[in-house]
PDB file of N, CA and C in Angstrom:
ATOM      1  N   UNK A   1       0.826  -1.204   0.000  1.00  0.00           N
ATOM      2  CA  UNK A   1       0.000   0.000   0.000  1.00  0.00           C
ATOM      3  C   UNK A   1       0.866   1.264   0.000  1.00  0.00           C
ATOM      4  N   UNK A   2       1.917   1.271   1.081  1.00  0.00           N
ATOM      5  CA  UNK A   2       2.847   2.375   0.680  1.00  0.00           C
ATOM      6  C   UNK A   2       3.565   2.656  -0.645  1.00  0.00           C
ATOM      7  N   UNK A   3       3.588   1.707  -1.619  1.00  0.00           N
ATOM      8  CA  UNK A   3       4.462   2.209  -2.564  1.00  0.00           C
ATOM      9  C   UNK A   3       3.164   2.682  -3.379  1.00  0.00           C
ATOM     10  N   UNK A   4       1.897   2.327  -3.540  1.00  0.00           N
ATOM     11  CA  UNK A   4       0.520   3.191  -3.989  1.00  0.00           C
ATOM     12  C   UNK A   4       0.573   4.246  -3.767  1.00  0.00           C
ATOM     13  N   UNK A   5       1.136   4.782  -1.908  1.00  0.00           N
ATOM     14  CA  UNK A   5       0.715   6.125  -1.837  1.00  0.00           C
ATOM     15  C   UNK A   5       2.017   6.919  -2.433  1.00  0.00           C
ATOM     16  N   UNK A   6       3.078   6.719  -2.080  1.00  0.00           N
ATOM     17  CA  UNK A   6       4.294   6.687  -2.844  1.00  0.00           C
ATOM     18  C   UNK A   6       4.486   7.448  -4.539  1.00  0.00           C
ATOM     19  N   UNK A   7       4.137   6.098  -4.954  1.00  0.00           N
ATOM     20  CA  UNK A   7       4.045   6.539  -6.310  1.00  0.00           C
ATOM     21  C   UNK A   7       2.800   7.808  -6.852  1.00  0.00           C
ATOM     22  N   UNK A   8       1.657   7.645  -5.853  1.00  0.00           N
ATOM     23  CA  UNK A   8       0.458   8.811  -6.268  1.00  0.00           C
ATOM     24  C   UNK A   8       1.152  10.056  -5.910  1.00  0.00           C
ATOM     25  N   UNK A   9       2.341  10.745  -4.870  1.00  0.00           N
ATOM     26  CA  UNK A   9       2.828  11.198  -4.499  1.00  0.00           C
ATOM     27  C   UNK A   9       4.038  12.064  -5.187  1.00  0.00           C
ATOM     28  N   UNK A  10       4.587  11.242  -6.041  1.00  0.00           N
ATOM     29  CA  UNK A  10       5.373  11.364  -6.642  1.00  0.00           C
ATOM     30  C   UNK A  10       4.780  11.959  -8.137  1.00  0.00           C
ATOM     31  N   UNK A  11       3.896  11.093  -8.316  1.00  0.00           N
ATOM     32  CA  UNK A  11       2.979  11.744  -9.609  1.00  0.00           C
ATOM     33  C   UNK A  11       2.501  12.845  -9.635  1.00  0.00           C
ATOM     34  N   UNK A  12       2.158  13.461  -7.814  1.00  0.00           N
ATOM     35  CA  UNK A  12       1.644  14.514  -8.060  1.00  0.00           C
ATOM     36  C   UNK A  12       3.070  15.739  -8.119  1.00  0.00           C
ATOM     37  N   UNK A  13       3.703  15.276  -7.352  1.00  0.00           N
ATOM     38  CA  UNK A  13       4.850  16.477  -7.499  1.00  0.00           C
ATOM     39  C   UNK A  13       5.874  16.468  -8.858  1.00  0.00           C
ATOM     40  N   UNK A  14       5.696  15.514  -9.728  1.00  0.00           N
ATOM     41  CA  UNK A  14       5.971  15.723 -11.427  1.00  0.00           C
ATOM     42  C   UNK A  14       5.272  16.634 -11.527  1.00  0.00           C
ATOM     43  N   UNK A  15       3.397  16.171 -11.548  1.00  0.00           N
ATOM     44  CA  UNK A  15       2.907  17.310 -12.441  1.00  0.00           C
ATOM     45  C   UNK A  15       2.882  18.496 -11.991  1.00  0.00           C
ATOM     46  N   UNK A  16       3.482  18.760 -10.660  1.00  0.00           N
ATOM     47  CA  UNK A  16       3.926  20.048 -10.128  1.00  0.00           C
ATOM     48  C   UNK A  16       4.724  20.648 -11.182  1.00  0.00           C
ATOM     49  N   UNK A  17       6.193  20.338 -11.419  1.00  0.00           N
ATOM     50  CA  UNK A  17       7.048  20.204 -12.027  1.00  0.00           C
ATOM     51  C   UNK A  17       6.866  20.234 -13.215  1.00  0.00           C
ATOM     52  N   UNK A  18       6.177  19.824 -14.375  1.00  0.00           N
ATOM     53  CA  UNK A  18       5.686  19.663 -15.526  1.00  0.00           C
ATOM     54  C   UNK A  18       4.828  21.280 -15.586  1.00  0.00           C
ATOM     55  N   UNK A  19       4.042  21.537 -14.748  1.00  0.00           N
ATOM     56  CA  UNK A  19       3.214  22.666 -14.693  1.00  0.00           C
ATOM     57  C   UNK A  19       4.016  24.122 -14.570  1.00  0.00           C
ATOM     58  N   UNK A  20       4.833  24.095 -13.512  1.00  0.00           N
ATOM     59  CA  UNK A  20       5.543  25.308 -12.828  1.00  0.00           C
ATOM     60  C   UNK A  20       6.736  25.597 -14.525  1.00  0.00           C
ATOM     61  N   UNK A  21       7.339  24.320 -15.419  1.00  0.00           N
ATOM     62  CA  UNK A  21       8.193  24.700 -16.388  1.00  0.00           C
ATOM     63  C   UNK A  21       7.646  24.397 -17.545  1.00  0.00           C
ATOM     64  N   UNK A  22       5.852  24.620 -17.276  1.00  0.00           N
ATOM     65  CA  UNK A  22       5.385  24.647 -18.422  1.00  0.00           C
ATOM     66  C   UNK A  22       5.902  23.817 -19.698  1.00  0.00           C
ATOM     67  N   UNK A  23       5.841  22.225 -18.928  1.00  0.00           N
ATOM     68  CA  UNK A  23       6.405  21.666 -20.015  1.00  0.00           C
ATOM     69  C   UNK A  23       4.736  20.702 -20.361  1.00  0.00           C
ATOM     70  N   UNK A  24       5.167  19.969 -21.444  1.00  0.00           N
ATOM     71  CA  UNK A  24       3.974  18.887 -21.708  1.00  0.00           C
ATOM     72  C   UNK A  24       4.313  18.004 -20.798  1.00  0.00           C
ATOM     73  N   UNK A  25       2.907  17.421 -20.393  1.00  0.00           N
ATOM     74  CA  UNK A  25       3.115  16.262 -19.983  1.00  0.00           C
ATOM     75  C   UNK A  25       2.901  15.027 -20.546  1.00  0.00           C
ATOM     76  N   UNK A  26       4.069  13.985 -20.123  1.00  0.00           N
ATOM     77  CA  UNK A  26       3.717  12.880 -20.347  1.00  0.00           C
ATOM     78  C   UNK A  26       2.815  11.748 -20.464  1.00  0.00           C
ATOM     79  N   UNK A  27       1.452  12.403 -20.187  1.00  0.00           N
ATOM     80  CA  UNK A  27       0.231  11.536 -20.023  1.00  0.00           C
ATOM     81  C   UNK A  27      -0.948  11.869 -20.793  1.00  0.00           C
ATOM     82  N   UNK A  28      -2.149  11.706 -21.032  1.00  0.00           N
ATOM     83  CA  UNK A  28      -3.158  12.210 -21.541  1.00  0.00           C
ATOM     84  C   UNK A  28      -3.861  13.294 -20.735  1.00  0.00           C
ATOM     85  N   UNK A  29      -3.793  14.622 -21.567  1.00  0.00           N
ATOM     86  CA  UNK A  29      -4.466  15.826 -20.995  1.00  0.00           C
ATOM     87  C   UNK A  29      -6.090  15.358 -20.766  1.00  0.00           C
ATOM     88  N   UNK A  30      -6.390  14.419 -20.585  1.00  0.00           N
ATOM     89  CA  UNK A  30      -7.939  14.505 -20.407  1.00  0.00           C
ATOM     90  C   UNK A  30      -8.522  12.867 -19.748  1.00  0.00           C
ATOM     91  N   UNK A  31      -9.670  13.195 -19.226  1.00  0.00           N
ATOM     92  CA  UNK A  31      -9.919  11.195 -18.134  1.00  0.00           C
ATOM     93  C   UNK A  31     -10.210  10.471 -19.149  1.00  0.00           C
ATOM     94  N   UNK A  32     -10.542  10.479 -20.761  1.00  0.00           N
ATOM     95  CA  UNK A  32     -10.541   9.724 -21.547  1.00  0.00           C
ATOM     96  C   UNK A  32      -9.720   8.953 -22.126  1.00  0.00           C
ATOM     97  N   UNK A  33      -8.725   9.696 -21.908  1.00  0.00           N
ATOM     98  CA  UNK A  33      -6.825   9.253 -21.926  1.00  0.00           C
ATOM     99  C   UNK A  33      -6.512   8.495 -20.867  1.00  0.00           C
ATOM    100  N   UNK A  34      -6.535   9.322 -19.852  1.00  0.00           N
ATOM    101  CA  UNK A  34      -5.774   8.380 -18.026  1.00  0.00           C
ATOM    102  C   UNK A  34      -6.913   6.672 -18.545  1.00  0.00           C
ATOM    103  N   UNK A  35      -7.939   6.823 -18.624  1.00  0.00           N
ATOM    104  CA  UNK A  35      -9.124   5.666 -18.733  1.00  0.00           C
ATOM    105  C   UNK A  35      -8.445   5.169 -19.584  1.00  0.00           C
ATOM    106  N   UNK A  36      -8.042   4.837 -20.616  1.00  0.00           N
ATOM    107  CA  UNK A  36      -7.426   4.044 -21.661  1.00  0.00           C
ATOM    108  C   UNK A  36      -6.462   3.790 -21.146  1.00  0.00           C
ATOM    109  N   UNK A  37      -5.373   4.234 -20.531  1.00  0.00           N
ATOM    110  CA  UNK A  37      -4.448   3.676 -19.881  1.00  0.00           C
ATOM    111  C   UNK A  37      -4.821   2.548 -18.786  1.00  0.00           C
ATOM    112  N   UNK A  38      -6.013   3.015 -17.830  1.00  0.00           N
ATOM    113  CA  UNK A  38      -6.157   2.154 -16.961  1.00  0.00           C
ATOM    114  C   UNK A  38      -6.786   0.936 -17.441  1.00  0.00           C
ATOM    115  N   UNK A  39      -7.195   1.237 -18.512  1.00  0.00           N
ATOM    116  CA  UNK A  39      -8.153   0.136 -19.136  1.00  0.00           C
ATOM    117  C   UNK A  39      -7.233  -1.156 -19.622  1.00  0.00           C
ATOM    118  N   UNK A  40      -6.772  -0.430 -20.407  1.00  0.00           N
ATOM    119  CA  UNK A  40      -4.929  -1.287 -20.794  1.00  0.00           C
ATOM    120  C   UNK A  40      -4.341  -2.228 -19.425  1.00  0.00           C
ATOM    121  N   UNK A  41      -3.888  -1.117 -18.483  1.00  0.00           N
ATOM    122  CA  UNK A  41      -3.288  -2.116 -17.325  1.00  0.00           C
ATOM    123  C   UNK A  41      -4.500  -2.835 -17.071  1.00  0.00           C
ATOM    124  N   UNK A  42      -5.669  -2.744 -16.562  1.00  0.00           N
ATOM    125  CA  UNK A  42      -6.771  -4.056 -16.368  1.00  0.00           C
ATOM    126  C   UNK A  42      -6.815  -5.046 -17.173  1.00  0.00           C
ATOM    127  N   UNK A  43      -6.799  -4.890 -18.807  1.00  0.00           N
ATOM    128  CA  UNK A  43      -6.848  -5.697 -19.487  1.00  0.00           C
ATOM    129  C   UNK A  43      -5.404  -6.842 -18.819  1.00  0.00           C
ATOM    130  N   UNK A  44      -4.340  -5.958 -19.332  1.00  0.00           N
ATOM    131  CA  UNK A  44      -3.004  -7.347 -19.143  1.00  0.00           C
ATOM    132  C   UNK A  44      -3.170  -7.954 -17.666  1.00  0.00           C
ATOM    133  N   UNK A  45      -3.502  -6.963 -16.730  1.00  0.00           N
ATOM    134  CA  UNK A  45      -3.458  -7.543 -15.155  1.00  0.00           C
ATOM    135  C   UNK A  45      -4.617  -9.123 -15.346  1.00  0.00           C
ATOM    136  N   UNK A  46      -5.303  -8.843 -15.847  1.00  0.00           N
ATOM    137  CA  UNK A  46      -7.151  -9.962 -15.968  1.00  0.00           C
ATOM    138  C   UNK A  46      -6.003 -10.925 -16.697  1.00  0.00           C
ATOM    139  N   UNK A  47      -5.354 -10.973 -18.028  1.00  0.00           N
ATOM    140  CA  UNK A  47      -5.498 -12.229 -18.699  1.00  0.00           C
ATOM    141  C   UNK A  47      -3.831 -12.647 -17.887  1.00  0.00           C
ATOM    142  N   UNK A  48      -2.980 -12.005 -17.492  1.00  0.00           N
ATOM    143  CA  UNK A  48      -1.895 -12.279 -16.564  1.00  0.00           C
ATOM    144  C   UNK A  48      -2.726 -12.978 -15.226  1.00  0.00           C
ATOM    145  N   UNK A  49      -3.593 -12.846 -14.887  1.00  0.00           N
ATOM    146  CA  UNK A  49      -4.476 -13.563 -13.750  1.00  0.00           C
ATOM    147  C   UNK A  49      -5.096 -14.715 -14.577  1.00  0.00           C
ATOM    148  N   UNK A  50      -5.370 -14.581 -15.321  1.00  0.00           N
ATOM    149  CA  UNK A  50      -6.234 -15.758 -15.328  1.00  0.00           C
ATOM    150  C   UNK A  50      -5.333 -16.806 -16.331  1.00  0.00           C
ATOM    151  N   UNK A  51      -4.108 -16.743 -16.879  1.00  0.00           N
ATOM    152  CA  UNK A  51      -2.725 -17.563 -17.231  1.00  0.00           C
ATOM    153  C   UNK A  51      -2.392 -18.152 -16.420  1.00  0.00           C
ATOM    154  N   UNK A  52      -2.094 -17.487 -15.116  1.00  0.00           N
ATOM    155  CA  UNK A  52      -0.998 -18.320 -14.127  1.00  0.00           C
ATOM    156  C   UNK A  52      -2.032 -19.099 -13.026  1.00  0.00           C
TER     157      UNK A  52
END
């Protein structure tokens, strides 16, 4: 659980960082984007579960 809060932590002080030097970020500007990503990791996590 700590490396969850960890890593959410860390994500947020990038996009600190990303914001303050006005750079792009590395992710999808919008929840239709982040959602496709998460959708992706669910997909491989489900058929990696249900392989082993």
């Amino acid at each position: 659980m700590m490396t969850i809060i960890f890593s959410f932590i860390a994500g947020i002080l990038l996009g600190v960082v990303f914001s303050v030097f006005d750079l792009p970020i590395p992710a999808p500007p919008n929840l239709a984007g982040v959602m496709g990503i998460v959708g992706v990791f669910l997909g491989y996590a489900l058929i990696s579960t249900v392989i082993s």
